[in-house]
C-alpha atoms as a PDB file:
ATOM      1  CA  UNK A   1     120.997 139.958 112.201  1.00  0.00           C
ATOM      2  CA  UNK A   2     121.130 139.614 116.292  1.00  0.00           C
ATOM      3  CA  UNK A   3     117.738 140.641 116.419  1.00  0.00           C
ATOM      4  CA  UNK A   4     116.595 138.158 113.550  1.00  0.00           C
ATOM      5  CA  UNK A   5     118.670 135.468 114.819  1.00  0.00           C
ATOM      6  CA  UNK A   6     117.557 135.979 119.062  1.00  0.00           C
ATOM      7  CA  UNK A   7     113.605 135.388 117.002  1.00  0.00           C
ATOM      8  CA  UNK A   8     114.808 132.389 115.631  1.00  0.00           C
ATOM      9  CA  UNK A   9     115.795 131.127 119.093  1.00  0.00           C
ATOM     10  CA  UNK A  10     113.093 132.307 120.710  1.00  0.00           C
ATOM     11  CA  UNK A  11     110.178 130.281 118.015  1.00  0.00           C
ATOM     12  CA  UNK A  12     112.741 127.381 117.727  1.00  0.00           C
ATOM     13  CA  UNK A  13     112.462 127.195 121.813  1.00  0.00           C
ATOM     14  CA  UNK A  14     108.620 126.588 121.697  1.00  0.00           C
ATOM     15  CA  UNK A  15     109.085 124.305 118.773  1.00  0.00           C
ATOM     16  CA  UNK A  16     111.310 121.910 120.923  1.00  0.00           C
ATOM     17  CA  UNK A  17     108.962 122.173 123.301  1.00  0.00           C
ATOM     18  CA  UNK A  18     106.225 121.507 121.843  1.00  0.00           C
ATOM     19  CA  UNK A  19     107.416 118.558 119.919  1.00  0.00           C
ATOM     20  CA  UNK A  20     108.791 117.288 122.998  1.00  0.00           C
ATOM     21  CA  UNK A  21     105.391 117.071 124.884  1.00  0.00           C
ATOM     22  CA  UNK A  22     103.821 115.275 121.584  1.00  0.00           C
ATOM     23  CA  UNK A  23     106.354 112.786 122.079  1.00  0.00           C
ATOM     24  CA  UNK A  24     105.655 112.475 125.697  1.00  0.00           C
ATOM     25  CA  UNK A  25     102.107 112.181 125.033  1.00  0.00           C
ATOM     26  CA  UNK A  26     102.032 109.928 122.193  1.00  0.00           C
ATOM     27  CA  UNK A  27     104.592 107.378 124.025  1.00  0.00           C
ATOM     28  CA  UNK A  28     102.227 107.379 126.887  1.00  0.00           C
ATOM     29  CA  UNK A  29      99.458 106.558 125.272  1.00  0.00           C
ATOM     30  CA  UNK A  30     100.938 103.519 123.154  1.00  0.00           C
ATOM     31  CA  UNK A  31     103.354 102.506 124.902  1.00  0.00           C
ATOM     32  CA  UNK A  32     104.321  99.800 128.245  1.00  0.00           C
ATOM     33  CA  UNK A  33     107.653  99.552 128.822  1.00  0.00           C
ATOM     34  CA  UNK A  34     106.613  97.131 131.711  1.00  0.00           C
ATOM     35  CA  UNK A  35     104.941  94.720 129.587  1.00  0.00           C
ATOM     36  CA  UNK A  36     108.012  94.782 126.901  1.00  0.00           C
ATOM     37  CA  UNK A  37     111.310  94.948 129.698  1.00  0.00           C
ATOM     38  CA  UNK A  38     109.551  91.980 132.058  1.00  0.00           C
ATOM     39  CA  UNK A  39     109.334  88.041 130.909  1.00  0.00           C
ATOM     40  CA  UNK A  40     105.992  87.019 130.198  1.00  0.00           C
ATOM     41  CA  UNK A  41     105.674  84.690 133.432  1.00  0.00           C
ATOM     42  CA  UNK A  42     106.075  88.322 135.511  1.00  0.00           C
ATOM     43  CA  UNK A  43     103.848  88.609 138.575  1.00  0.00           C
ATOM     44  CA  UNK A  44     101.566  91.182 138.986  1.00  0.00           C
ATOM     45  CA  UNK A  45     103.739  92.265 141.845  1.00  0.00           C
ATOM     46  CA  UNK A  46     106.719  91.992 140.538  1.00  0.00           C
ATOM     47  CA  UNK A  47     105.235  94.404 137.739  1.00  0.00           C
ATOM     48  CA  UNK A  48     103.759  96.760 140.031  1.00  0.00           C
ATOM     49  CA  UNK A  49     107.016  96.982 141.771  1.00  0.00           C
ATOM     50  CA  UNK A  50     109.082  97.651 138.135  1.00  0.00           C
ATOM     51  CA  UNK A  51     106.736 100.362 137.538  1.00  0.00           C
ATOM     52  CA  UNK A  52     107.100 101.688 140.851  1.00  0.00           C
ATOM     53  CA  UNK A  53     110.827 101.836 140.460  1.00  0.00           C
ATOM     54  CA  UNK A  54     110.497 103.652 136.703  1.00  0.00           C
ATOM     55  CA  UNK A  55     108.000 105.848 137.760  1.00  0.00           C
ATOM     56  CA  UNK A  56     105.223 104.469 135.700  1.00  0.00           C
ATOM     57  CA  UNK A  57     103.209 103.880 138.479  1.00  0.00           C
ATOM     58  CA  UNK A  58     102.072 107.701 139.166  1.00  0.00           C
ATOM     59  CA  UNK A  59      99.408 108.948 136.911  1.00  0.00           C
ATOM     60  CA  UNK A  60      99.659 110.861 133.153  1.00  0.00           C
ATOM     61  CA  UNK A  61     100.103 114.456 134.791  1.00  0.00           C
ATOM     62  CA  UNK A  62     101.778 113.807 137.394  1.00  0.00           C
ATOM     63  CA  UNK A  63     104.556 112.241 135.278  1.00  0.00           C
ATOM     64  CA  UNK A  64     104.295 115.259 132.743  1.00  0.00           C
ATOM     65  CA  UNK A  65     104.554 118.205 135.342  1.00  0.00           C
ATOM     66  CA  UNK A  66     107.865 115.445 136.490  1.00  0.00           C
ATOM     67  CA  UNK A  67     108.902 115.574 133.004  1.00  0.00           C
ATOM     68  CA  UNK A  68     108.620 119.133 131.984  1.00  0.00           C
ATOM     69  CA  UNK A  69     110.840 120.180 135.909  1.00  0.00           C
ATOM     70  CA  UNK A  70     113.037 117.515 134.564  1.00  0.00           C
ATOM     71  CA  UNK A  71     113.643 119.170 130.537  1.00  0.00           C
ATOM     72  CA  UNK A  72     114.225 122.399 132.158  1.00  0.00           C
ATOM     73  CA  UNK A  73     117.212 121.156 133.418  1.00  0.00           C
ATOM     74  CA  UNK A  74     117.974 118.486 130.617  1.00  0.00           C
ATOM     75  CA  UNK A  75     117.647 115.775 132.546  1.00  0.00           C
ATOM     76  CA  UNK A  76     115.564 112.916 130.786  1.00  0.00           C
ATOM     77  CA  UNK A  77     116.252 110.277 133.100  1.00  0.00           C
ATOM     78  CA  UNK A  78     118.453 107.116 132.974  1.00  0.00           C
ATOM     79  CA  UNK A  79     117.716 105.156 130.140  1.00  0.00           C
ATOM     80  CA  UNK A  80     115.024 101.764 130.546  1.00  0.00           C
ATOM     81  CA  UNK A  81     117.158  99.437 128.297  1.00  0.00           C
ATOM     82  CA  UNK A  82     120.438 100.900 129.008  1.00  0.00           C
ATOM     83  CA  UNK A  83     120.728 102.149 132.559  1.00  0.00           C
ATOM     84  CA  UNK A  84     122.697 105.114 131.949  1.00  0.00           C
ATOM     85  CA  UNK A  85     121.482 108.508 131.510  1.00  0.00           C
ATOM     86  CA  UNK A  86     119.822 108.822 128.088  1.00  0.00           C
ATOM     87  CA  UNK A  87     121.308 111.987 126.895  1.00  0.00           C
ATOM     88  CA  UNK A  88     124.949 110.899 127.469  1.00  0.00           C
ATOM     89  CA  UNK A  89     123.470 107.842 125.344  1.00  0.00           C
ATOM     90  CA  UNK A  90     121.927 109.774 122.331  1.00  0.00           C
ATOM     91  CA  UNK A  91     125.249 112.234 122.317  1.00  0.00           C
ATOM     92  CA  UNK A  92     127.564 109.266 122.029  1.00  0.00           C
ATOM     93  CA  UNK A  93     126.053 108.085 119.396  1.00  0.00           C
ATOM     94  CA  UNK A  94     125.178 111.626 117.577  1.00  0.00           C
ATOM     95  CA  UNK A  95     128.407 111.970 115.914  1.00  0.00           C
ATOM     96  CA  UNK A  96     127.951 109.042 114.126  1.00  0.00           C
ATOM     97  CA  UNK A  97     124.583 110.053 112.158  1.00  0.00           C
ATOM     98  CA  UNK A  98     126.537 113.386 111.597  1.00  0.00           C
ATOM     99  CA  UNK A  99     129.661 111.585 110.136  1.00  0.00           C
ATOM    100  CA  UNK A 100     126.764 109.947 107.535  1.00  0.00           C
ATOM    101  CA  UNK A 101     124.874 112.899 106.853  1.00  0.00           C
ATOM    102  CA  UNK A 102     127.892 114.636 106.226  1.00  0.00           C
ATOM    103  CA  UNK A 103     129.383 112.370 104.022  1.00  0.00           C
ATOM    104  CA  UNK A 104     125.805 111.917 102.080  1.00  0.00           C
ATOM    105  CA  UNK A 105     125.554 115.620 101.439  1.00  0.00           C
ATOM    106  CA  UNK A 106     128.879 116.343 100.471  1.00  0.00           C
ATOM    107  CA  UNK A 107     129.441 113.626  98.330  1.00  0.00           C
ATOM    108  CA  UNK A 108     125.550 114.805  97.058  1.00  0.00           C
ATOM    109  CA  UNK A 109     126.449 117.868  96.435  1.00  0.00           C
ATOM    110  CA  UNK A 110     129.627 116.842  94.745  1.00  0.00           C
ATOM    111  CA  UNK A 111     127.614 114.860  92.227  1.00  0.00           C
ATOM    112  CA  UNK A 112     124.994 117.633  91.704  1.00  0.00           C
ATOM    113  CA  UNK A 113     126.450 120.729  90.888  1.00  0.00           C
ATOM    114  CA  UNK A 114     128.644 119.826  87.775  1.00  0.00           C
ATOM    115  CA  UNK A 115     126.340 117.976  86.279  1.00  0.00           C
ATOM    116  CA  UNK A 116     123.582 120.354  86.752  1.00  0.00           C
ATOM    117  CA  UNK A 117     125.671 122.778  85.395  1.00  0.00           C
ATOM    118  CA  UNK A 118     126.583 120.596  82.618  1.00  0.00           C
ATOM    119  CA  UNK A 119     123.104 119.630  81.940  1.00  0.00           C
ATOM    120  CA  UNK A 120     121.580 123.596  82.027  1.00  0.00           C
ATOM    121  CA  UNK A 121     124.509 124.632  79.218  1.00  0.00           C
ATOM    122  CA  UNK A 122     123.043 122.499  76.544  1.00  0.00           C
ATOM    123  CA  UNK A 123     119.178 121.739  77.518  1.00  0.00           C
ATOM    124  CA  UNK A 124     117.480 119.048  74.993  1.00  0.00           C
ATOM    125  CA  UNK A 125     121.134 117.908  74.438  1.00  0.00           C
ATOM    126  CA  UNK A 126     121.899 113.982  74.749  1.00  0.00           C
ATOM    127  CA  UNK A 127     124.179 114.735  77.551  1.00  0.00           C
ATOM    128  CA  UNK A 128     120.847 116.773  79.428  1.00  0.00           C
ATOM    129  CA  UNK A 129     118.551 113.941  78.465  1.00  0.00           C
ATOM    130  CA  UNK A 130     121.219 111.355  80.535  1.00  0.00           C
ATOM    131  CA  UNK A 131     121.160 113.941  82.897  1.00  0.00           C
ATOM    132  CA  UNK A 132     117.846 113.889  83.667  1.00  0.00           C
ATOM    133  CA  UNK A 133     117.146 110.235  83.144  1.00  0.00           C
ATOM    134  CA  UNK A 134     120.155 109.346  85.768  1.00  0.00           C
ATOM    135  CA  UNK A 135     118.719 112.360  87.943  1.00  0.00           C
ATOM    136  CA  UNK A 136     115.055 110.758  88.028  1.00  0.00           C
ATOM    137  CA  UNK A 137     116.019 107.075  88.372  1.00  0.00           C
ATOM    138  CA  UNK A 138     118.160 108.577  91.238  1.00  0.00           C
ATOM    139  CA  UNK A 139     114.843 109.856  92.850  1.00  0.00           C
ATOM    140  CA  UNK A 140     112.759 106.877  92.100  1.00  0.00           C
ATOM    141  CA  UNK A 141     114.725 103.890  93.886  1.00  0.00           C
ATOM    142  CA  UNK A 142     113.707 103.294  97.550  1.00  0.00           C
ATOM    143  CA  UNK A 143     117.126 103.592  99.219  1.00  0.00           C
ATOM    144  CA  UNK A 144     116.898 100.656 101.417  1.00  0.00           C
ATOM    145  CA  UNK A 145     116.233  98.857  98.174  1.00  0.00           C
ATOM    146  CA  UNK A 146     119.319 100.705  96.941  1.00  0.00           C
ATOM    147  CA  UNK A 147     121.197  99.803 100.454  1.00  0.00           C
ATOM    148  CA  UNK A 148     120.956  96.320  99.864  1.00  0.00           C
ATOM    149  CA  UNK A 149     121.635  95.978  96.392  1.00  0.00           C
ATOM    150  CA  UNK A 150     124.999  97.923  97.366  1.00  0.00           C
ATOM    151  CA  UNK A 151     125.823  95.335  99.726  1.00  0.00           C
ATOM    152  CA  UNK A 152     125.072  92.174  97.907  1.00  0.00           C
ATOM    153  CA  UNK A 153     127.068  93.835  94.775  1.00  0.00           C
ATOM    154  CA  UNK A 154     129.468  95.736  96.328  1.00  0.00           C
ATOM    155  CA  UNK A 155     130.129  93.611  99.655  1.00  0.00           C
ATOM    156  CA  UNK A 156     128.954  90.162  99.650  1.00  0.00           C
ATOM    157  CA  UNK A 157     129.964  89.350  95.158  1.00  0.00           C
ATOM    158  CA  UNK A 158     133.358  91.743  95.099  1.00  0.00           C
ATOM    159  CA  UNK A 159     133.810  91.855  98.837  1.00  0.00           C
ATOM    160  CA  UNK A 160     135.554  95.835  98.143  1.00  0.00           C
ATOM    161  CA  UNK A 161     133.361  97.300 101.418  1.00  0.00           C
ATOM    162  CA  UNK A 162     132.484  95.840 104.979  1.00  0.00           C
ATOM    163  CA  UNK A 163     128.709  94.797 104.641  1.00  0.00           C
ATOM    164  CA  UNK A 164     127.675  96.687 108.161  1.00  0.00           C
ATOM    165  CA  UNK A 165     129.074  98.417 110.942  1.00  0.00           C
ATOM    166  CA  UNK A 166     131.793 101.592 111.393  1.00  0.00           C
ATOM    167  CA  UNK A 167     135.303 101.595 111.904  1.00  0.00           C
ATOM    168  CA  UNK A 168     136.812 102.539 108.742  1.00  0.00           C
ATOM    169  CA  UNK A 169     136.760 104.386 105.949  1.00  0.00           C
ATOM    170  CA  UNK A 170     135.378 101.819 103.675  1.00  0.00           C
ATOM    171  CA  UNK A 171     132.515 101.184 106.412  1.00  0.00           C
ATOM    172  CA  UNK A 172     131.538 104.606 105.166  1.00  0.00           C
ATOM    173  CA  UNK A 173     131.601 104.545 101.837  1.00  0.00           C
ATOM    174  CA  UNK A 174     128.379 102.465 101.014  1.00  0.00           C
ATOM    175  CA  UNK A 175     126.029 104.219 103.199  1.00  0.00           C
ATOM    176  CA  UNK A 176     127.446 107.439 102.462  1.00  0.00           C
ATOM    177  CA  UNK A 177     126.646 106.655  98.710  1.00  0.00           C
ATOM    178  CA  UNK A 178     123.174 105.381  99.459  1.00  0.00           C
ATOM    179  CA  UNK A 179     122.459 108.357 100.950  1.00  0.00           C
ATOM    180  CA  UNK A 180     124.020 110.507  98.131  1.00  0.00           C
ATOM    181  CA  UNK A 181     122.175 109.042  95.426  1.00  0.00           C
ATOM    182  CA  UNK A 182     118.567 110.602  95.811  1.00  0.00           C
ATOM    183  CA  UNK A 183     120.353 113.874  96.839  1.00  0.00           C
ATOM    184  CA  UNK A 184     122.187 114.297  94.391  1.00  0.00           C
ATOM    185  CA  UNK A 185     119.286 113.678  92.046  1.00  0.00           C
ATOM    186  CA  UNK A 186     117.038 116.216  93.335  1.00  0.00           C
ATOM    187  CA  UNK A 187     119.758 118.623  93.381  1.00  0.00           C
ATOM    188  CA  UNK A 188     121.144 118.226  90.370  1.00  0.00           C
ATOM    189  CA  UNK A 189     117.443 118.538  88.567  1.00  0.00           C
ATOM    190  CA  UNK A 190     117.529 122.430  90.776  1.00  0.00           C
ATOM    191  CA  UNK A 191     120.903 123.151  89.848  1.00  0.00           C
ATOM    192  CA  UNK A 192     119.906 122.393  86.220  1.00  0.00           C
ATOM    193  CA  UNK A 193     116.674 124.623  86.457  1.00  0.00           C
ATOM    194  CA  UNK A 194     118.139 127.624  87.821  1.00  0.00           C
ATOM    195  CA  UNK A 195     121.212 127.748  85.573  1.00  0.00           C
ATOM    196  CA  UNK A 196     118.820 127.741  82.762  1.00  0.00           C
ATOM    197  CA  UNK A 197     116.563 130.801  83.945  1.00  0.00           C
ATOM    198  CA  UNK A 198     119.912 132.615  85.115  1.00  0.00           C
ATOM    199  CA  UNK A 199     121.654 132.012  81.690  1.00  0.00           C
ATOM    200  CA  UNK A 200     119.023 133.359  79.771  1.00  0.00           C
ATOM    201  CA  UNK A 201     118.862 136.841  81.932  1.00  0.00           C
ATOM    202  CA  UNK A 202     119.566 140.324  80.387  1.00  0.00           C
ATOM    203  CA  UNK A 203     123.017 140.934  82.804  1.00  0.00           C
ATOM    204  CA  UNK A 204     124.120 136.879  81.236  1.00  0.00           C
ATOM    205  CA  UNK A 205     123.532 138.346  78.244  1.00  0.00           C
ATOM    206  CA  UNK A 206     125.038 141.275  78.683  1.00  0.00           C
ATOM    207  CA  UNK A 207     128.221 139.871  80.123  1.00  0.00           C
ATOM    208  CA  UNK A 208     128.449 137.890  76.909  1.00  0.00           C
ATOM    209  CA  UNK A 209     128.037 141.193  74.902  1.00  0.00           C
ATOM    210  CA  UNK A 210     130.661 142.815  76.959  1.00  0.00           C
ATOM    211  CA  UNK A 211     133.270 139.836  76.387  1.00  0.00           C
ATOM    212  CA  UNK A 212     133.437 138.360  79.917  1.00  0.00           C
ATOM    213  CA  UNK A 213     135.316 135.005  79.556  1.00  0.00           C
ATOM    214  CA  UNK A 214     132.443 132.518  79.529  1.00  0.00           C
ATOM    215  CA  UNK A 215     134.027 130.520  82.904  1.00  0.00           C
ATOM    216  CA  UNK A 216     133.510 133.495  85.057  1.00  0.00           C
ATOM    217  CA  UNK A 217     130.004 134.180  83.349  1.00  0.00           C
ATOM    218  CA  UNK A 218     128.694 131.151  84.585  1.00  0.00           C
ATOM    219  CA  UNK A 219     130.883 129.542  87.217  1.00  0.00           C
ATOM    220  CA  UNK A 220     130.540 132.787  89.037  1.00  0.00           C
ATOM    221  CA  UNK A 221     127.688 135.393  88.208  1.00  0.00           C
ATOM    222  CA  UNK A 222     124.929 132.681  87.489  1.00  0.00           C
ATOM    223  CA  UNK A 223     125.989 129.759  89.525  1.00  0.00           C
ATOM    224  CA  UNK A 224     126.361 132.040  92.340  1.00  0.00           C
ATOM    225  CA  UNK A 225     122.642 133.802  91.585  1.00  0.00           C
ATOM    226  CA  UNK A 226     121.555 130.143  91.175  1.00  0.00           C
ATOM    227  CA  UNK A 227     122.554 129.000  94.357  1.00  0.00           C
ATOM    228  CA  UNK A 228     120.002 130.355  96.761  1.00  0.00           C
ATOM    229  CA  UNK A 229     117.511 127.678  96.044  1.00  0.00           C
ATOM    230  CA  UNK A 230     120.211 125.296  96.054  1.00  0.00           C
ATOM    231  CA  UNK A 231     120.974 125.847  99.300  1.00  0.00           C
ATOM    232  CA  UNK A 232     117.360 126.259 100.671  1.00  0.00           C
ATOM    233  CA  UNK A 233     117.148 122.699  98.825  1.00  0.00           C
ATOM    234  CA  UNK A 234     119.764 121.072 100.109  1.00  0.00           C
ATOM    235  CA  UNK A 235     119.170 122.266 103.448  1.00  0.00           C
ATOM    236  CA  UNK A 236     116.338 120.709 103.486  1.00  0.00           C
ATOM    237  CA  UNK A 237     117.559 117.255 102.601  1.00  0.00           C
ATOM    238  CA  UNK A 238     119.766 117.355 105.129  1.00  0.00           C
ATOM    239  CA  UNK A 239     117.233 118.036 107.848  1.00  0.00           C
ATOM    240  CA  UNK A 240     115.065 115.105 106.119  1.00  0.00           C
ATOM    241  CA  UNK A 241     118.561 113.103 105.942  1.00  0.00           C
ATOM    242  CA  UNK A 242     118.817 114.106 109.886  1.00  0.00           C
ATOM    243  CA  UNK A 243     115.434 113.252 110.889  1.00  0.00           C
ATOM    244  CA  UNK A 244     114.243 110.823 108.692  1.00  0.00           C
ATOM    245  CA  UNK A 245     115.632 108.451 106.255  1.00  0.00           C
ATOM    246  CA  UNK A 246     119.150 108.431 107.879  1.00  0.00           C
ATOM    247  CA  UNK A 247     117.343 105.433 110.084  1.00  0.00           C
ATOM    248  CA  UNK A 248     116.824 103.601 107.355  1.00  0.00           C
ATOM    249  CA  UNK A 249     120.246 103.933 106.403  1.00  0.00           C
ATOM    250  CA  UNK A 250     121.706 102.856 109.320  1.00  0.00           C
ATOM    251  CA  UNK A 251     119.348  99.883 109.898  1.00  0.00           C
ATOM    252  CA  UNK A 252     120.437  98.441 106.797  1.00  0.00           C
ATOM    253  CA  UNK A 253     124.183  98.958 106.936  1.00  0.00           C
ATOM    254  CA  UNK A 254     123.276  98.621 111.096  1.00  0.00           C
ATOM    255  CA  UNK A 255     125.199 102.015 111.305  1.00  0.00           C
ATOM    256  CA  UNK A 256     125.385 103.024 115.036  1.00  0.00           C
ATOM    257  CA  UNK A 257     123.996 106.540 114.619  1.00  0.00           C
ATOM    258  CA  UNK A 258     120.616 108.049 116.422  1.00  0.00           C
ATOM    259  CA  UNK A 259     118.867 106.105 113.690  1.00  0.00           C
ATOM    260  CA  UNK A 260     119.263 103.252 114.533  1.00  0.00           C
ATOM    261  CA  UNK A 261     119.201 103.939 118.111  1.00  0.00           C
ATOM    262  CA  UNK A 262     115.665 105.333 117.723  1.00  0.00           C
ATOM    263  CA  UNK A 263     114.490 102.420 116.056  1.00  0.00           C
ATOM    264  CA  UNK A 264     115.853 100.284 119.257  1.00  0.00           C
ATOM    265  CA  UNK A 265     114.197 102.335 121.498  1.00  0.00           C
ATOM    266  CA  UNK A 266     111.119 102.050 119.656  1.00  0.00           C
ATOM    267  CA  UNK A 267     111.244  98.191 119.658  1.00  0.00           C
ATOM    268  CA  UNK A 268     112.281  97.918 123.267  1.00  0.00           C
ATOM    269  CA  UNK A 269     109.675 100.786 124.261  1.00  0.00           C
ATOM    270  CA  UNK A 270     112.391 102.831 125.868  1.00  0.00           C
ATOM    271  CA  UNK A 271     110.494 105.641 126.157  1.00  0.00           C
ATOM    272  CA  UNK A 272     112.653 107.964 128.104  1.00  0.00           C
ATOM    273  CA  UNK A 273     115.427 107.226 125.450  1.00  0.00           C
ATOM    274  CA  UNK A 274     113.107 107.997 122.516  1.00  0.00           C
ATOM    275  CA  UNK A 275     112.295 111.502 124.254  1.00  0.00           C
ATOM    276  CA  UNK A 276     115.958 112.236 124.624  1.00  0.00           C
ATOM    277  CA  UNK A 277     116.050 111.312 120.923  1.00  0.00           C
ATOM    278  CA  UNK A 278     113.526 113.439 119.604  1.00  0.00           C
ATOM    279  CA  UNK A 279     115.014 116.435 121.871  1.00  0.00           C
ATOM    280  CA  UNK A 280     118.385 116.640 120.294  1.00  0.00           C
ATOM    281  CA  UNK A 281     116.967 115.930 116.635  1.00  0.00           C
ATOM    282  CA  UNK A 282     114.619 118.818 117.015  1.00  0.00           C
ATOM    283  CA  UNK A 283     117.486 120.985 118.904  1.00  0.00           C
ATOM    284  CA  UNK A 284     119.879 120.280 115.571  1.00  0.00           C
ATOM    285  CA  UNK A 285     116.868 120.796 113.177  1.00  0.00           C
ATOM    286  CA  UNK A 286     116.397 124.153 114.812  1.00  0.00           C
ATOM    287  CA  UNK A 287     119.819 125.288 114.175  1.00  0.00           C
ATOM    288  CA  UNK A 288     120.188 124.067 111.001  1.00  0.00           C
ATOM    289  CA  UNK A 289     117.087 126.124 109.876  1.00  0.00           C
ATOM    290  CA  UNK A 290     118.788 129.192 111.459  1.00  0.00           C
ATOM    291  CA  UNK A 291     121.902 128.534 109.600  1.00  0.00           C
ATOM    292  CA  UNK A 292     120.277 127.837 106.544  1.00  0.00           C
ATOM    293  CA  UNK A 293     118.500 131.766 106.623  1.00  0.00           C
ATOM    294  CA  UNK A 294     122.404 132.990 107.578  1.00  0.00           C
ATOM    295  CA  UNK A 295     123.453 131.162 104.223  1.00  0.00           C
ATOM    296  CA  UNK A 296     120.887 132.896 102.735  1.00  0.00           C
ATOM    297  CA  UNK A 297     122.366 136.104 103.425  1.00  0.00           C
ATOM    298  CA  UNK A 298     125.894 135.180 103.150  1.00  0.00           C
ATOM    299  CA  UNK A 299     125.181 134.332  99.297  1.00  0.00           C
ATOM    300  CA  UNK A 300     122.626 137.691  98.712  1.00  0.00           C
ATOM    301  CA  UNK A 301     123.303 140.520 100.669  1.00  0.00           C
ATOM    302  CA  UNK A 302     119.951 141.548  99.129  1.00  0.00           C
ATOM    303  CA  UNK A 303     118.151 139.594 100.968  1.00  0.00           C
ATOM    304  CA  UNK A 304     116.631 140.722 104.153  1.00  0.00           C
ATOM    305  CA  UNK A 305     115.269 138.508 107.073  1.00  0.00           C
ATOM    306  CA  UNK A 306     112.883 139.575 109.096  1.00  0.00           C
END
């Protein structure tokens, strides 16, 4: 497992590197953080000297041999629209996309796993048809669509929930749920596959024959058989949750997370934020992988990794 798990670090080292110097790249190429951060009626002097004082100013490789000294010691810089150093920035406001990712999952999860369950005992039944029909419609609404149908409903008509922002629970609960909602469908249509081809394997049937009490039979031998796809699955939306639609989450509830941050940096073409951004995402992607594979074996001993 050390051995397995030192690999892991090792490939997920070059990864973050080399996603790192796309980022650099790409940002170079398309964007000016001059022409964005200065007013319009800027001399060419006066932009000369802001580039100058950036470092913008020096050319392409001299600023990447600059940049790759300065990630070996995790130093991106201070920030362009800020002025503070753009890690502290990203980790302050990390926690927050994990307090919505977290909610999201769990909550998907939650949602998923009984009614898959459900669903898989009685396939073709009415309650597996509403199953599936809730499961798909689940999948097929765009979630900022969903976002702001939560917050006109939910918000604006029955004022229950804050419309946007953090602070409280109830801050959390509509973005949480937006989040939840597409998760919950795709994991409840894989919970509800793989109970169905574990309930109708020889050792289910057996267990029957034998008089196992029917709880155990499937809330333990094939749920727990069923759940190594599960997890693969919903490890997997969580890195997508992580490093994708979680901004669109938080730019419709304006959720203070990385998101949202990342979008900001986009529009204000803070490029040394954005890098800092894409760093820790691809850091916490990394690990996640690795602790998906330890899952893995944590739920099958069988299984070997390699």
């Amino acid at each position: 497992m050390g051995r397995y798990i030192g690999k892991r670090l090792l490939q997920g080292v070059v990864v973050i590197v080399g996603v790192t110097i796309v980022v650099f790249v790409v940002t170079r190429m398309i964007g000016d953080p001059v022409r964005v951060m200065l007013p319009i009626e800027a001399t060419p002097e006066q932009r000369a000297a802001f580039a100058k004082q950036i470092g913008f100013d020096r050319s392409i490789p001299v600023q990447f041999v600059d940049f790759i000294g300065d990630l070996a010691r995790f130093d991106f810089g201070e920030s362009l629209w800020q002025r503070r150093p753009a890690l502290d920035v990203v980790t302050e406001h990390l926690p927050r996309t994990f307090q919505l990712v977290g909610a999201g999952m769990l909550l998907g999860v939650l949602l998923s796993v009984p009614l898959g369950v459900i669903a898989a005992l009685r396939p073709g039944s009415v309650r597996d048809r509403l199953t599936v029909t809730s499961s798909l419609l689940g999948l097929s609404i765009p979630q900022f669509w969903l976002g702001l149908i939560f917050i006109v409903v939910f918000a604006v008509q029955f004022k229950w929930f804050p419309t946007s922002g953090t602070g409280t629970f109830k801050h959390l609960v509509l973005p949480a749920l937006t989040m939840a909602l597409p998760i919950s469908g795709r994991l409840t249509m894989m919970v509800r596959s793989s109970m169905i081809d574990e309930l109708n394997t020889q050792y289910i049937r057996t267990a029957k024959a034998k008089g196992l009490p029917y709880r155990r039979t499937v809330g333990f031998h094939a749920l727990r058989n069923a759940a190594v796809p599960f997890v693969s699955l919903a490890g997997w939306e969580g890195i997508r949750a992580l490093a994708g639609y979680a901004v669109v989450i938080e730019t419709v509830f304006a959720w203070p997370g990385v998101g949202f941050l990342a979008l900001e940096s986009i529009e204000r073409q803070d490029l040394i934020l954005l890098q800092a951004i894409v760093f820790v995402i691809a850091i916490i992607v990394v690990l996640f992988n690795i602790g998906i594979d330890i899952a893995y074996k944590a739920i099958d001993p069988r299984i070997k990794l390699t």
